[in-house]
N, C-alpha and C. Protein backbone atom coordinates (compact mmCIF):
# COMPACT_ATOMS: atom_id res chain seq x y z
N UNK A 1 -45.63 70.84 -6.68
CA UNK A 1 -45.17 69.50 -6.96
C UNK A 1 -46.27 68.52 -6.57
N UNK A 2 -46.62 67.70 -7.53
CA UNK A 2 -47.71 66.64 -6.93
C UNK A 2 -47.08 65.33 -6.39
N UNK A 3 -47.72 65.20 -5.54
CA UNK A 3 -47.22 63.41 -4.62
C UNK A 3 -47.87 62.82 -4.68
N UNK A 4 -47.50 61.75 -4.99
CA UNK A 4 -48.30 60.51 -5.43
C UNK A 4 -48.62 59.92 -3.91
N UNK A 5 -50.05 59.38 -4.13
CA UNK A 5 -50.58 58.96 -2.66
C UNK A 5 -49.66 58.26 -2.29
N UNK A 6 -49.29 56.77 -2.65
CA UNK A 6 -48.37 55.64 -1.83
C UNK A 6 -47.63 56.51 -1.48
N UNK A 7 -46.73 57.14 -2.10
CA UNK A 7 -45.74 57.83 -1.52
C UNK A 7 -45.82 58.53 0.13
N UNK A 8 -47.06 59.18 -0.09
CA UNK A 8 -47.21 59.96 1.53
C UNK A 8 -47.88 58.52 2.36
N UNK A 9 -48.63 57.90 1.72
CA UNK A 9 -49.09 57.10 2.84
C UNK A 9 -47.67 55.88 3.51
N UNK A 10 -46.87 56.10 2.66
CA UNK A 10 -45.72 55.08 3.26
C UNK A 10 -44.78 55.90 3.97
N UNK A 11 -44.98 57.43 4.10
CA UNK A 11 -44.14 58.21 4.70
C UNK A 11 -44.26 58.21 6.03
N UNK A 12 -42.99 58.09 6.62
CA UNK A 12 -43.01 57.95 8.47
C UNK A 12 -42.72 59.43 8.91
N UNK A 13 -43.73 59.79 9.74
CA UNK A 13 -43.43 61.22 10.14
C UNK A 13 -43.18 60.97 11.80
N UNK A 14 -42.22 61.81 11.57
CA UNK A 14 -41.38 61.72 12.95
C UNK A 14 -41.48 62.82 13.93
N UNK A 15 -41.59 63.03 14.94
CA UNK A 15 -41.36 64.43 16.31
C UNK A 15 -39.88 64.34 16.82
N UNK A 16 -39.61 65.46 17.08
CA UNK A 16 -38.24 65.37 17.84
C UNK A 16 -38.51 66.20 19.11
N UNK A 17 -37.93 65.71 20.22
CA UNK A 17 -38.36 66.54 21.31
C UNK A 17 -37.06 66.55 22.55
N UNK A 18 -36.49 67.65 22.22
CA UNK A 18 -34.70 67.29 22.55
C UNK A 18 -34.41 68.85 23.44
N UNK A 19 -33.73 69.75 24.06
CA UNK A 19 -33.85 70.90 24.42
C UNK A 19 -32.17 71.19 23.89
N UNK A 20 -31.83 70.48 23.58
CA UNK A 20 -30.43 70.60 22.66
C UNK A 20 -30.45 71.38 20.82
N UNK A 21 -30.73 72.41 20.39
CA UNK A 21 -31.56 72.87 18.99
C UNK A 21 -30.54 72.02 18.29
N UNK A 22 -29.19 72.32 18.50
CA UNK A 22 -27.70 71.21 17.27
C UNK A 22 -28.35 69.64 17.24
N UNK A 23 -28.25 69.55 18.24
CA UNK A 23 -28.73 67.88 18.38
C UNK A 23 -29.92 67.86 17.39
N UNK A 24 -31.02 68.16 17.37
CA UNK A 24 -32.16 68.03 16.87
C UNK A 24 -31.91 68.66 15.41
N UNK A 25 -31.60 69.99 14.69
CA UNK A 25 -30.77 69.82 14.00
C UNK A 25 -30.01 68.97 12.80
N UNK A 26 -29.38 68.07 14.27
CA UNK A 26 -28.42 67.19 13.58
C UNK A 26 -29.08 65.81 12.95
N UNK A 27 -30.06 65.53 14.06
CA UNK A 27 -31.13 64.62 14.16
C UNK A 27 -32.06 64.83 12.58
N UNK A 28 -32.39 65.95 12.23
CA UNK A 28 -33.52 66.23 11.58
C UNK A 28 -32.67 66.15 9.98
N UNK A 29 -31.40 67.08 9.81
CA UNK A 29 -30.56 66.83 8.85
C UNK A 29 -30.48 65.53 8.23
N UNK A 30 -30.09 64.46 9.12
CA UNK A 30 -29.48 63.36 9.03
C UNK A 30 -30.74 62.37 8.37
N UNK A 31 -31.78 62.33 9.34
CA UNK A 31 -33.14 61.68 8.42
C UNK A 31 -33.81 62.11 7.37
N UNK A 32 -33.59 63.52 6.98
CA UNK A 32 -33.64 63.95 5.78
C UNK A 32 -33.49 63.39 4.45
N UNK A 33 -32.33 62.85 4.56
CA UNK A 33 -31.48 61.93 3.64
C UNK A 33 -32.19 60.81 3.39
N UNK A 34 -32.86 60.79 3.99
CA UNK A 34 -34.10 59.32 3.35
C UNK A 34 -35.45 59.74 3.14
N UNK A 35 -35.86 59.38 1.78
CA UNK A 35 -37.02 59.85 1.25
C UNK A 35 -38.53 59.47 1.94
N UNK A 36 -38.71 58.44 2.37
CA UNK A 36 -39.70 58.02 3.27
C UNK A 36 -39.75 58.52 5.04
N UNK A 37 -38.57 59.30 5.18
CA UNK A 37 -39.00 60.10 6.57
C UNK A 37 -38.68 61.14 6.43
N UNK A 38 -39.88 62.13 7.42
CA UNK A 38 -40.17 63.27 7.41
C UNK A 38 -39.93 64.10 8.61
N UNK A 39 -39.56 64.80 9.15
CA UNK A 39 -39.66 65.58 10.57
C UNK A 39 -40.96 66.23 10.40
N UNK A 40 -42.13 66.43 11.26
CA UNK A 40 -43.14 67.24 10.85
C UNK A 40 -42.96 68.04 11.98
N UNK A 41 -42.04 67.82 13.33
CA UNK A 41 -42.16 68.61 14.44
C UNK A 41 -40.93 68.47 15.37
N UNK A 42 -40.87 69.40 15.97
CA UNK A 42 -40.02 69.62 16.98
C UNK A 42 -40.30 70.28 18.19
N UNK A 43 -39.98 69.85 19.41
CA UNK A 43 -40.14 70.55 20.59
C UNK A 43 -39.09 70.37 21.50
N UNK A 44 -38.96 71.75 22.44
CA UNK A 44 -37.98 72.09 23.23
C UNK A 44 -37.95 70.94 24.77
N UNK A 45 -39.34 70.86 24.96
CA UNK A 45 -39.78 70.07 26.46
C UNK A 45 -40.88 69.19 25.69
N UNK A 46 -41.24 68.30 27.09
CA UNK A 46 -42.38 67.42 27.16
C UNK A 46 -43.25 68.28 27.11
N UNK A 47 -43.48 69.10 27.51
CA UNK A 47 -45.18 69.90 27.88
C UNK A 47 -44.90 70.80 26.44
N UNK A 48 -44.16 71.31 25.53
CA UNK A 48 -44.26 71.82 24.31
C UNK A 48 -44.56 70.57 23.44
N UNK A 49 -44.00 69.29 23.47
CA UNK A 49 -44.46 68.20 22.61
C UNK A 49 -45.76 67.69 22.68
N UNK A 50 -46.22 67.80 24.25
CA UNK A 50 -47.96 67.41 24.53
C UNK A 50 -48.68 68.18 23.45
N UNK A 51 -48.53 69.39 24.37
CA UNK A 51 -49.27 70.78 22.92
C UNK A 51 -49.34 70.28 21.75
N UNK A 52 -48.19 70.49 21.06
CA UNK A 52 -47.93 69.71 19.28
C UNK A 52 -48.88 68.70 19.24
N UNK A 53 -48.73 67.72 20.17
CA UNK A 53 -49.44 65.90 19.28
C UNK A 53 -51.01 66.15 19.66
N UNK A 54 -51.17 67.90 19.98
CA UNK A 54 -52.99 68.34 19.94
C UNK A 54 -53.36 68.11 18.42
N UNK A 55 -52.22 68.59 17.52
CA UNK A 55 -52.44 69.03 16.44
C UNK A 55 -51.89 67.94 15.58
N UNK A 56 -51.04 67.70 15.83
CA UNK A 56 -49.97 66.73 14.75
C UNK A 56 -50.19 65.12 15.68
N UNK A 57 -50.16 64.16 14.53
CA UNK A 57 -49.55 62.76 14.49
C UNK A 57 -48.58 62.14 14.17
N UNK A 58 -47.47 62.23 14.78
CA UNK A 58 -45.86 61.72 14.07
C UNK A 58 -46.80 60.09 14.24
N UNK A 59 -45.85 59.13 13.75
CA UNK A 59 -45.73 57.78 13.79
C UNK A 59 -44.95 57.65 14.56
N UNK A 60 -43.84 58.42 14.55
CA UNK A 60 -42.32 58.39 15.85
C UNK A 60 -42.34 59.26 16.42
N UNK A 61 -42.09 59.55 17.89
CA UNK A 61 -41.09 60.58 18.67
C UNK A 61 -40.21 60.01 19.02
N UNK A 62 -38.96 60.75 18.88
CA UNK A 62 -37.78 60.69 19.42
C UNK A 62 -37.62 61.66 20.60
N UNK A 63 -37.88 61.40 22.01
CA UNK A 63 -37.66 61.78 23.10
C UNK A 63 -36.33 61.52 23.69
N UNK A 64 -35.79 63.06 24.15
CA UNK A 64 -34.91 62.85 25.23
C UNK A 64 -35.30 62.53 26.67
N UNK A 65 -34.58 61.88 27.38
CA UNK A 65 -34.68 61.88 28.65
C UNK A 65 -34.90 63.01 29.56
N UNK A 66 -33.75 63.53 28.96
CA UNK A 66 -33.21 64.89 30.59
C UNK A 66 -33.81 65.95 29.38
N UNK A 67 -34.88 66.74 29.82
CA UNK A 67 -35.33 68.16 29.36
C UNK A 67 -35.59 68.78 30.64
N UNK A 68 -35.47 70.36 30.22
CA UNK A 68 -36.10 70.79 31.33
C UNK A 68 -37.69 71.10 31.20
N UNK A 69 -38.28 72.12 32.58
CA UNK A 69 -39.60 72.05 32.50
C UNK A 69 -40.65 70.40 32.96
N UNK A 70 -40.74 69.56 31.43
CA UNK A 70 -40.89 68.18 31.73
C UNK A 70 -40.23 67.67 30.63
N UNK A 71 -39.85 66.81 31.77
CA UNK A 71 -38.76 65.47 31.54
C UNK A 71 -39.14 64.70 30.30
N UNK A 72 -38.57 63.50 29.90
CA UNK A 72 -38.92 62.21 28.89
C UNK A 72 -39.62 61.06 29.72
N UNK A 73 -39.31 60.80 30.89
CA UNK A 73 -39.39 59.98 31.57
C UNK A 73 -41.28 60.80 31.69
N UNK A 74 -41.42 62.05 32.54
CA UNK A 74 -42.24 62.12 32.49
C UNK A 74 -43.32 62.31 31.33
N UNK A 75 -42.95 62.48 30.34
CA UNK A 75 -43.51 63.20 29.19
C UNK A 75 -44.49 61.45 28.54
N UNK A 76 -43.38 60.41 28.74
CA UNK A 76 -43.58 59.16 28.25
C UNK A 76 -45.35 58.39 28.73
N UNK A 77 -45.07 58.32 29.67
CA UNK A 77 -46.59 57.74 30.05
C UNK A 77 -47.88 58.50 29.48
N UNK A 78 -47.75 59.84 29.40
CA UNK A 78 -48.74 60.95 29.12
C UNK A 78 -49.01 60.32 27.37
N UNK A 79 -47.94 60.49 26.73
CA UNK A 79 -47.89 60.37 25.13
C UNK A 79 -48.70 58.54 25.34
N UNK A 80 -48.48 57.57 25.88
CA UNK A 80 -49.28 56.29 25.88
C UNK A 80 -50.10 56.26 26.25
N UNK A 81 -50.56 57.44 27.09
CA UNK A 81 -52.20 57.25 27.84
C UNK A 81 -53.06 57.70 26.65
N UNK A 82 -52.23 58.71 25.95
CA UNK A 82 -53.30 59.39 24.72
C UNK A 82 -53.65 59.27 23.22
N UNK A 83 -52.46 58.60 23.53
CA UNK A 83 -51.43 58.30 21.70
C UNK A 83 -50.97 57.20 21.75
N UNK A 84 -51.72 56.10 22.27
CA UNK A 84 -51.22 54.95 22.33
C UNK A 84 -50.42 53.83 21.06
N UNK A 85 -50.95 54.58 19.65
CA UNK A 85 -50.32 54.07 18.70
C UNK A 85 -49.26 54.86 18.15
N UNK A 86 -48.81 55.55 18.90
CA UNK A 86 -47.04 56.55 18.44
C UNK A 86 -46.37 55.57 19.13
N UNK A 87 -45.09 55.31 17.89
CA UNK A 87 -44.20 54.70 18.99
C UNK A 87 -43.00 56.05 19.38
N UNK A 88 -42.37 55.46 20.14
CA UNK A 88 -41.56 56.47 20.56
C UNK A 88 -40.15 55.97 21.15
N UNK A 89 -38.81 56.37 21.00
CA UNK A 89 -37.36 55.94 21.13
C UNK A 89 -37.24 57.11 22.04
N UNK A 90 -37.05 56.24 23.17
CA UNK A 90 -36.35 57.24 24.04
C UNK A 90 -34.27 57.65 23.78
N UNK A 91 -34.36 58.57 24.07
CA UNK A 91 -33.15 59.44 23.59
C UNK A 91 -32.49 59.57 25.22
N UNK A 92 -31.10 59.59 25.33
CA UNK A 92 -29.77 60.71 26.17
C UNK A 92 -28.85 59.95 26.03
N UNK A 93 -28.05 60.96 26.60
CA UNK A 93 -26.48 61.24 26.50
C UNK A 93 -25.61 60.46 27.45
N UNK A 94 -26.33 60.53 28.04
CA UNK A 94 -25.86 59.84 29.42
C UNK A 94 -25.58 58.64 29.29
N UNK A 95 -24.45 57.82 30.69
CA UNK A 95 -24.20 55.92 30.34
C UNK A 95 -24.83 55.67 31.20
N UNK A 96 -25.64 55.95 32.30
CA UNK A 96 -26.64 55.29 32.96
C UNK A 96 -27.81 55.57 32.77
């Protein structure tokens, strides 16, 4: 199938980085449904998402807070020290 340049260059590619697989999943399903975003990645922890953004450039991560291994909280400063132009939505479940 050929893609027309605008097309990819207006495409938002997204990371998900959740230790929940349904959630992410559900997450990845759901943005599907719109033609201009893409999931290009997923990871279980912070230190599996570091790895990834060796290789890959989302425009977005969607970080959870609570992972195990490393955290969101911790994972966050690392992704701005290096990747300062990803934005990133922090994610949980939690009311505080």
């Amino acid at each position: 199938m050929k893609t027309d340049r605008n097309e990819t260059a207006n495409m938002i590619n997204i990371a998900i980085a959740d230790d929940h697989v349904l959630y992410r999943a559900g997450v990845k399903t759901a943005l599907s449904q719109k033609k201009d975003i893409k999931v290009i990645a997923e990871a279980d922890n912070g230190m599996q998402l570091l790895n990834m953004l060796k290789h890959i450039q989302p425009d977005v991560i969607l970080l959870d807070i609570e992972m195990p291994i490393m955290n969101g909280i911790a994972t966050l400063p690392e992704i701005k020290q290096l990747y300062p132009q990803i934005k990133v939505i922090m994610l949980t479940m939690h009311d505080d």
